[in-house]
Each structure stands twice: as C-alpha cells, then as structure tokens.
N, C-alpha and C. Protein backbone atom coordinates (compact mmCIF):
# COMPACT_ATOMS: atom_id res chain seq x y z
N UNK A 1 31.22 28.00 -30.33
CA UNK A 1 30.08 27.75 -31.17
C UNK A 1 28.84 27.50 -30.30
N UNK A 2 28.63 26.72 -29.58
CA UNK A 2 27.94 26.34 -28.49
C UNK A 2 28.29 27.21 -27.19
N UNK A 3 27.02 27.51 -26.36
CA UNK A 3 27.14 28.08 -25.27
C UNK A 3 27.15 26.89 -24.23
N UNK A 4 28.23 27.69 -23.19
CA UNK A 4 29.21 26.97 -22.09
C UNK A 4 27.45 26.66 -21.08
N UNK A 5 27.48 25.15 -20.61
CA UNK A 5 26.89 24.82 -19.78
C UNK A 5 26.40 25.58 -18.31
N UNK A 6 25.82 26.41 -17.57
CA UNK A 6 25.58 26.10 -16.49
C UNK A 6 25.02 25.89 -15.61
N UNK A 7 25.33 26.07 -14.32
CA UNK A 7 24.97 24.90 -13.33
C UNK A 7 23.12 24.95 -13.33
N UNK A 8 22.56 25.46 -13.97
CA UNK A 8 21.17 25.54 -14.01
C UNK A 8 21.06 24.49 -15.07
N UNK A 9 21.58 24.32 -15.98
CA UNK A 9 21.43 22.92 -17.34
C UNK A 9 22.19 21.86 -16.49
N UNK A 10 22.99 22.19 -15.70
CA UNK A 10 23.83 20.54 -15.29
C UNK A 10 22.12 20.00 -14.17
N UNK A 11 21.83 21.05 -13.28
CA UNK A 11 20.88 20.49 -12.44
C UNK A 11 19.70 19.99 -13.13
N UNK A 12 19.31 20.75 -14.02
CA UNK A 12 18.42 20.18 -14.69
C UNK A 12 18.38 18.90 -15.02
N UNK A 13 19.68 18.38 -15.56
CA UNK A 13 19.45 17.32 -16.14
C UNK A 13 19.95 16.30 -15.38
N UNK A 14 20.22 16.45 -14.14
CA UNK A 14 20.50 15.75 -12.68
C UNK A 14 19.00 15.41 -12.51
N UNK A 15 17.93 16.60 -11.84
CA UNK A 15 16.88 16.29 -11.71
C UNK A 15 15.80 15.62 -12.91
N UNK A 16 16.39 15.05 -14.01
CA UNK A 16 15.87 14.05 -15.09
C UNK A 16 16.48 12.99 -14.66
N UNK A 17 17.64 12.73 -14.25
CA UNK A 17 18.16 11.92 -14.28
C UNK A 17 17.23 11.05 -13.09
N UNK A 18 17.33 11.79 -12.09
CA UNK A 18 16.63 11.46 -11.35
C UNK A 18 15.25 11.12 -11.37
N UNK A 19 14.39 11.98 -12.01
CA UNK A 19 12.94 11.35 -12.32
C UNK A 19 13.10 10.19 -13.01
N UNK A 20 13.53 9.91 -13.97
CA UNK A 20 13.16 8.81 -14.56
C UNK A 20 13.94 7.87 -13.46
N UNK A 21 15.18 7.87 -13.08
CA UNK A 21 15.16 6.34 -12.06
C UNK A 21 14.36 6.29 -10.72
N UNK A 22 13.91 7.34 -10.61
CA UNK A 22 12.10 7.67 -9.26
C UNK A 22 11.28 6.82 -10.38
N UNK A 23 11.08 6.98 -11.64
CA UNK A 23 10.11 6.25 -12.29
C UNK A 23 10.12 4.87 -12.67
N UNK A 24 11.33 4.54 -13.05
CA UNK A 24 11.76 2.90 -13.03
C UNK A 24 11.45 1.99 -11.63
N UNK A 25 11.94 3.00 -10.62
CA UNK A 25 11.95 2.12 -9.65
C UNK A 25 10.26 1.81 -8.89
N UNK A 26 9.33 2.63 -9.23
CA UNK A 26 8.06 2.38 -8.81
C UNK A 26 7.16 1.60 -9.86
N UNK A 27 7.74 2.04 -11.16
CA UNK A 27 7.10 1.11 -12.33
C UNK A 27 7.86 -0.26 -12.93
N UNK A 28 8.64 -0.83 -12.32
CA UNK A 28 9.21 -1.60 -12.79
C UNK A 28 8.85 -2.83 -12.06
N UNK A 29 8.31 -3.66 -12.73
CA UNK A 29 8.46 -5.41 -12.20
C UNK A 29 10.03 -6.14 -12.18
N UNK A 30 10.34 -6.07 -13.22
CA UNK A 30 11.32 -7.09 -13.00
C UNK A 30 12.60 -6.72 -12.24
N UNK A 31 13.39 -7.05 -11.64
CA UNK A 31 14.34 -6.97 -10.51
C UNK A 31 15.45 -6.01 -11.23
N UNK A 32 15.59 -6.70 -12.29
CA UNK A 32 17.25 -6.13 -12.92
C UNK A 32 16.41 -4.44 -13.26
N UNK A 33 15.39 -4.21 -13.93
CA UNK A 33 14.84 -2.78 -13.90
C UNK A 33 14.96 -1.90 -12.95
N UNK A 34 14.32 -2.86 -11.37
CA UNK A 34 14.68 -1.21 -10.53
C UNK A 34 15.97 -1.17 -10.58
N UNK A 35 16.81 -2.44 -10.39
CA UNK A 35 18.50 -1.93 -9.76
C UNK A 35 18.64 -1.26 -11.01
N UNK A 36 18.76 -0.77 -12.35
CA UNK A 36 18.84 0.08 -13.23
C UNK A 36 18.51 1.59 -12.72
N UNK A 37 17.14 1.24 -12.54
CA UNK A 37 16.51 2.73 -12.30
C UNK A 37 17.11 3.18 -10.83
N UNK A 38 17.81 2.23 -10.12
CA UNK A 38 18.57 2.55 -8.85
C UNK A 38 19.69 3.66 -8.81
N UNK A 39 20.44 2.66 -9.72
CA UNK A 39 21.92 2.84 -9.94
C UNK A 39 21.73 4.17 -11.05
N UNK A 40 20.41 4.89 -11.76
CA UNK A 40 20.48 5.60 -12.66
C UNK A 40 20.04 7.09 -11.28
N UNK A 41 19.41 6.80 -10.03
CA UNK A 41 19.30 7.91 -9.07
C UNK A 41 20.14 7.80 -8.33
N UNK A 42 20.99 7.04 -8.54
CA UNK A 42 22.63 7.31 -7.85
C UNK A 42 23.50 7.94 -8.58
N UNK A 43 23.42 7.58 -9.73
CA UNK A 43 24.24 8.22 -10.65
C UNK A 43 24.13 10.42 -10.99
N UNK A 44 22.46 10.41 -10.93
CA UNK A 44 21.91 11.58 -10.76
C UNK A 44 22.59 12.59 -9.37
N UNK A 45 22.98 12.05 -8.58
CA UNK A 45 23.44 12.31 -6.82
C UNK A 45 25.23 12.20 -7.43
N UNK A 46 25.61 11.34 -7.97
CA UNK A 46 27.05 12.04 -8.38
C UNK A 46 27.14 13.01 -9.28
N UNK A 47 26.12 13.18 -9.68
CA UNK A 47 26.18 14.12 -11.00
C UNK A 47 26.14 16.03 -9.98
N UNK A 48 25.19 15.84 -9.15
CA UNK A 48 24.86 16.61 -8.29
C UNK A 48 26.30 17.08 -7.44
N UNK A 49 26.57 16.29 -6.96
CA UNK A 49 28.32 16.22 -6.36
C UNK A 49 29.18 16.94 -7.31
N UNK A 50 29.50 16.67 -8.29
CA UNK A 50 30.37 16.84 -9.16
C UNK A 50 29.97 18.30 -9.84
N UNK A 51 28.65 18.67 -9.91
CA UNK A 51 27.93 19.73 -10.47
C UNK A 51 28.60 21.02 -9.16
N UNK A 52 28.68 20.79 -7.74
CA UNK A 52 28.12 21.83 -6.75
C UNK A 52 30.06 21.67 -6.47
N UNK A 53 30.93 20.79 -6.96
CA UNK A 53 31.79 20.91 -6.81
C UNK A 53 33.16 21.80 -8.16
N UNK A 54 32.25 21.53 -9.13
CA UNK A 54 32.74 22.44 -9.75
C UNK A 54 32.34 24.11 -10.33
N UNK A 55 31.23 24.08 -9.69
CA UNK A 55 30.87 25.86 -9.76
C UNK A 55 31.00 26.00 -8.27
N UNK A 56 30.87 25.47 -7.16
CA UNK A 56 30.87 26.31 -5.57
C UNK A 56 32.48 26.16 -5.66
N UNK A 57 33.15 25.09 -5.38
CA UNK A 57 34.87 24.96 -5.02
C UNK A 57 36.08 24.56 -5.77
N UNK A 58 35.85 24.47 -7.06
CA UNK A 58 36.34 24.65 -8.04
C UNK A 58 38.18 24.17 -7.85
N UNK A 59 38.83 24.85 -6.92
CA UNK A 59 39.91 24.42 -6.58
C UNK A 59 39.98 23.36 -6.26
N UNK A 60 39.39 23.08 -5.26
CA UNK A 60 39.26 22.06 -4.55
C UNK A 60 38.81 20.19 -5.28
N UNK A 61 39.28 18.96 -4.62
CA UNK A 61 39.30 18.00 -5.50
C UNK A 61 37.97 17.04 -4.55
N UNK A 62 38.00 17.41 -3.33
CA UNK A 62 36.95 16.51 -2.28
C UNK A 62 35.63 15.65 -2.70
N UNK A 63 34.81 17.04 -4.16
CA UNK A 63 33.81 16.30 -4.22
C UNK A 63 34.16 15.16 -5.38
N UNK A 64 35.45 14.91 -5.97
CA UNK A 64 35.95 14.06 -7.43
C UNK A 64 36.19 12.82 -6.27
N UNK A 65 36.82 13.37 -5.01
CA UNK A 65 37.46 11.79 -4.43
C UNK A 65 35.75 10.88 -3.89
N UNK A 66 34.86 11.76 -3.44
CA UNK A 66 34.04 11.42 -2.87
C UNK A 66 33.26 10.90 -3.74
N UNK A 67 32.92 11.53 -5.14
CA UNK A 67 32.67 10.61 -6.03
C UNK A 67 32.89 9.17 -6.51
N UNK A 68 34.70 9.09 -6.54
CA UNK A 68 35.03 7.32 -6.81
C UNK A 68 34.84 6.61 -5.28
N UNK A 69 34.11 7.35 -4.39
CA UNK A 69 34.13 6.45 -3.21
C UNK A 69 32.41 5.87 -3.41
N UNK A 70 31.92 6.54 -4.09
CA UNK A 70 30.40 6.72 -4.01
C UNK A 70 30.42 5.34 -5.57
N UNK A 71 30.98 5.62 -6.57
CA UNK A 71 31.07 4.93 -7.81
C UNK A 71 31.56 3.32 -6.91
N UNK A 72 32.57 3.46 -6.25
CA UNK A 72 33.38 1.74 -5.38
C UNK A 72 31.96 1.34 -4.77
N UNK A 73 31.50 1.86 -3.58
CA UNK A 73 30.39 1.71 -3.13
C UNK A 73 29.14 0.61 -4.13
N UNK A 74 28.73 1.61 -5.32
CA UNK A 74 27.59 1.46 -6.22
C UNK A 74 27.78 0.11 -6.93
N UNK A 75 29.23 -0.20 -7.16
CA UNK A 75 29.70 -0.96 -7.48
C UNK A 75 29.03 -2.63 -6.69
N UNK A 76 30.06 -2.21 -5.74
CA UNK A 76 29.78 -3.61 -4.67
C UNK A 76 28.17 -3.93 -4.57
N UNK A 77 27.15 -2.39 -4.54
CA UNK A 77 25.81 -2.63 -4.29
C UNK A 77 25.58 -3.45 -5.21
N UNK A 78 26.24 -3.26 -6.61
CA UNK A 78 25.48 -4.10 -7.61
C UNK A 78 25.81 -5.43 -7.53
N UNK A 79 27.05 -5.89 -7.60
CA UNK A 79 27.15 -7.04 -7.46
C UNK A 79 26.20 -8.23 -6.09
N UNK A 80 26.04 -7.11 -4.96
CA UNK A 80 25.30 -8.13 -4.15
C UNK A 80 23.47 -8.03 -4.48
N UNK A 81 23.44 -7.46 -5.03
CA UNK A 81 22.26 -7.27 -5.64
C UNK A 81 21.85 -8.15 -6.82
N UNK A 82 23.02 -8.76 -7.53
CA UNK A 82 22.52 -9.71 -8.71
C UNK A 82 23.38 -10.59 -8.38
N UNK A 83 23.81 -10.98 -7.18
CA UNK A 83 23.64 -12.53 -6.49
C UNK A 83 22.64 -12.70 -6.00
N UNK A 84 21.66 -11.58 -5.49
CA UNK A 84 20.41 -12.06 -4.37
C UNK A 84 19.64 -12.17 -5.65
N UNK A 85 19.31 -11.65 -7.13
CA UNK A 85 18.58 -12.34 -8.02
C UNK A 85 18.96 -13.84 -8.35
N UNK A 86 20.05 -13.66 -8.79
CA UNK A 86 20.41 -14.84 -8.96
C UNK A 86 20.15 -16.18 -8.11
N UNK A 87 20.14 -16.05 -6.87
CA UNK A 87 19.42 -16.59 -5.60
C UNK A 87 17.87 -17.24 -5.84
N UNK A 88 17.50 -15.65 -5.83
CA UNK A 88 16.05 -15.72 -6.13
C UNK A 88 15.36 -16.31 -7.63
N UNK A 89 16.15 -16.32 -8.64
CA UNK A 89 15.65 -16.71 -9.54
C UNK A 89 15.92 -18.57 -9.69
N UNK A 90 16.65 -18.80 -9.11
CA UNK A 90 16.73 -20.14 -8.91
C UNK A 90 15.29 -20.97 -7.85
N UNK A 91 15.04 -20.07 -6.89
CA UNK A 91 14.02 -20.82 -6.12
C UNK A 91 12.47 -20.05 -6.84
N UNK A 92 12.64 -19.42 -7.77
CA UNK A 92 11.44 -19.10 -7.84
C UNK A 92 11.27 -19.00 -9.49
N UNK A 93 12.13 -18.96 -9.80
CA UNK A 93 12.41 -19.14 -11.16
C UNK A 93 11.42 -17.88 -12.07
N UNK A 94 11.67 -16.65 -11.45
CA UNK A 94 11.38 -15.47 -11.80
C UNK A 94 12.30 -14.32 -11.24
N UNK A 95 11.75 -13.62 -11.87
CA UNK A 95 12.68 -11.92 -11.26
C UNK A 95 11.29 -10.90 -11.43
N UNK A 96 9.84 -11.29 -11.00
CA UNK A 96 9.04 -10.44 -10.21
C UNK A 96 9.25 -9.75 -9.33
N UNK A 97 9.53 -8.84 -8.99
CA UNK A 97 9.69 -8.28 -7.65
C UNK A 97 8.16 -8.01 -6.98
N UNK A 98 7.18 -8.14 -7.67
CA UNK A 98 5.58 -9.05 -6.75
C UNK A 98 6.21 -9.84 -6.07
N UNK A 99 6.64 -11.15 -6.50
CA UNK A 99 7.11 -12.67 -5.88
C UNK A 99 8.03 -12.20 -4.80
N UNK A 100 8.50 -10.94 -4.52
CA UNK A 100 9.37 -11.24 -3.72
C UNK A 100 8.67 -11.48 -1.82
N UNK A 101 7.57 -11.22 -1.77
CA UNK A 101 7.29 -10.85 -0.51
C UNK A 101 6.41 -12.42 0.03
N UNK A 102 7.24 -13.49 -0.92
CA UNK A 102 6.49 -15.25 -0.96
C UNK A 102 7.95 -16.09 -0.99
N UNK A 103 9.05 -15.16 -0.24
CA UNK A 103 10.11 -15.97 -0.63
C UNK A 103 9.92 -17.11 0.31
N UNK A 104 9.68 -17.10 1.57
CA UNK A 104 9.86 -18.85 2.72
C UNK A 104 8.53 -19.00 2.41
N UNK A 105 8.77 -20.49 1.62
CA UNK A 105 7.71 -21.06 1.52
C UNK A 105 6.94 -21.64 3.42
N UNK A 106 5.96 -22.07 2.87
CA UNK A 106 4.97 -22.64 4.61
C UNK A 106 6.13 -24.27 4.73
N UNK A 107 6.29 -24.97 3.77
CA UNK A 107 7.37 -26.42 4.22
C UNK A 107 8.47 -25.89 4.63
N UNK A 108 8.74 -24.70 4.55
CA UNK A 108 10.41 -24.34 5.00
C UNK A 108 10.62 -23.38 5.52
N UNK A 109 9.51 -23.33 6.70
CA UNK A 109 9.69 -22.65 7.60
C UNK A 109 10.25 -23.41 9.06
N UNK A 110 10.99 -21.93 9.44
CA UNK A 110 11.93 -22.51 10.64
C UNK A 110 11.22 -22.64 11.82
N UNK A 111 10.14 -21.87 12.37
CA UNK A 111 9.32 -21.21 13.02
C UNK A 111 8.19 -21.95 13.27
C-alpha cells in the first residue's frame, strides 16, 4: 500500500533529526534542553549507522553491534550529565546554562 522507504527518506530524516538537535543545542537555556537536543544529534548519527548499514552491507551485523555500543555509551553520558546538573542546581539553584561560566565563586577560590 505504501511505498518501501529509501535510503534518500531514511537520510533525510536523519539530517532533521539532526537540525533540530543543532537547534536545541544553540537555542536552549536550560541544561536538561541541550542534553535533549544532544542526545536527539546522537540519536540522528545512529540512525545514519543503521541507515548505511542496511542498504551498503546488509548481510553484515557490525553497524547493529556498534550501534548498542554507541546507545551503552549515550547512556552513561546521560547519567553523568544530570549528576553535574544536579550538582549545579544545588549551588546555584538554577539550570541556566548562562550561569554556568560563574560556577567558583571569588570566597572559594583555591588560587
């Protein structure tokens, strides 16, 4: 009923995927936004993987394993990424990412 996808509609919508988390991450203030718009141009880059692995090598499984290595990876990024908010929102009691470049205050400096 529908015509079969290809790799010109999968890229396409890789390279959306990608603009908009290029666009989150330059328009976004609050912290948890870019890591969104992060994790949404990472996600665009597995999509890409998975796209060039099933029309170029098709037999082959390399770019699926390299994928859950890339997904484990994205993973861990996130979690240390919303401890360092979590961090930060305690001493500053925001998630500006302006504020971030005022984190050592002048009393608590080591220096």
């Amino acid at each position: 009923m529908f015509p079969t996808p290809t790799i010109t509609h999968w890229l396409t919508l890789s390279a959306l995927l990608f603009s908009i988390g290029l666009y989150g991450i330059f328009t976004r203030r609050n912290a948890v936004g870019v890591l969104l718009s992060i994790e949404m141009t990472l996600n665009s880059a597995i999509l890409n993987i998975l796209i060039f692995n099933r029309f170029v090598a098709s037999d082959e499984v390399d770019g699926q394993v390299l994928v859950l290595f890339i997904i484990a990876a994205a993973a861990a990024e996130a979690v240390v990424a919303l401890a360092i908010f979590v961090s930060f929102y305690r001493h500053r009691h925001t998630l500006d990412v302006t504020q971030a470049n005022h984190i050592c205050d002048q009393g608590n400096s080591t220096s």
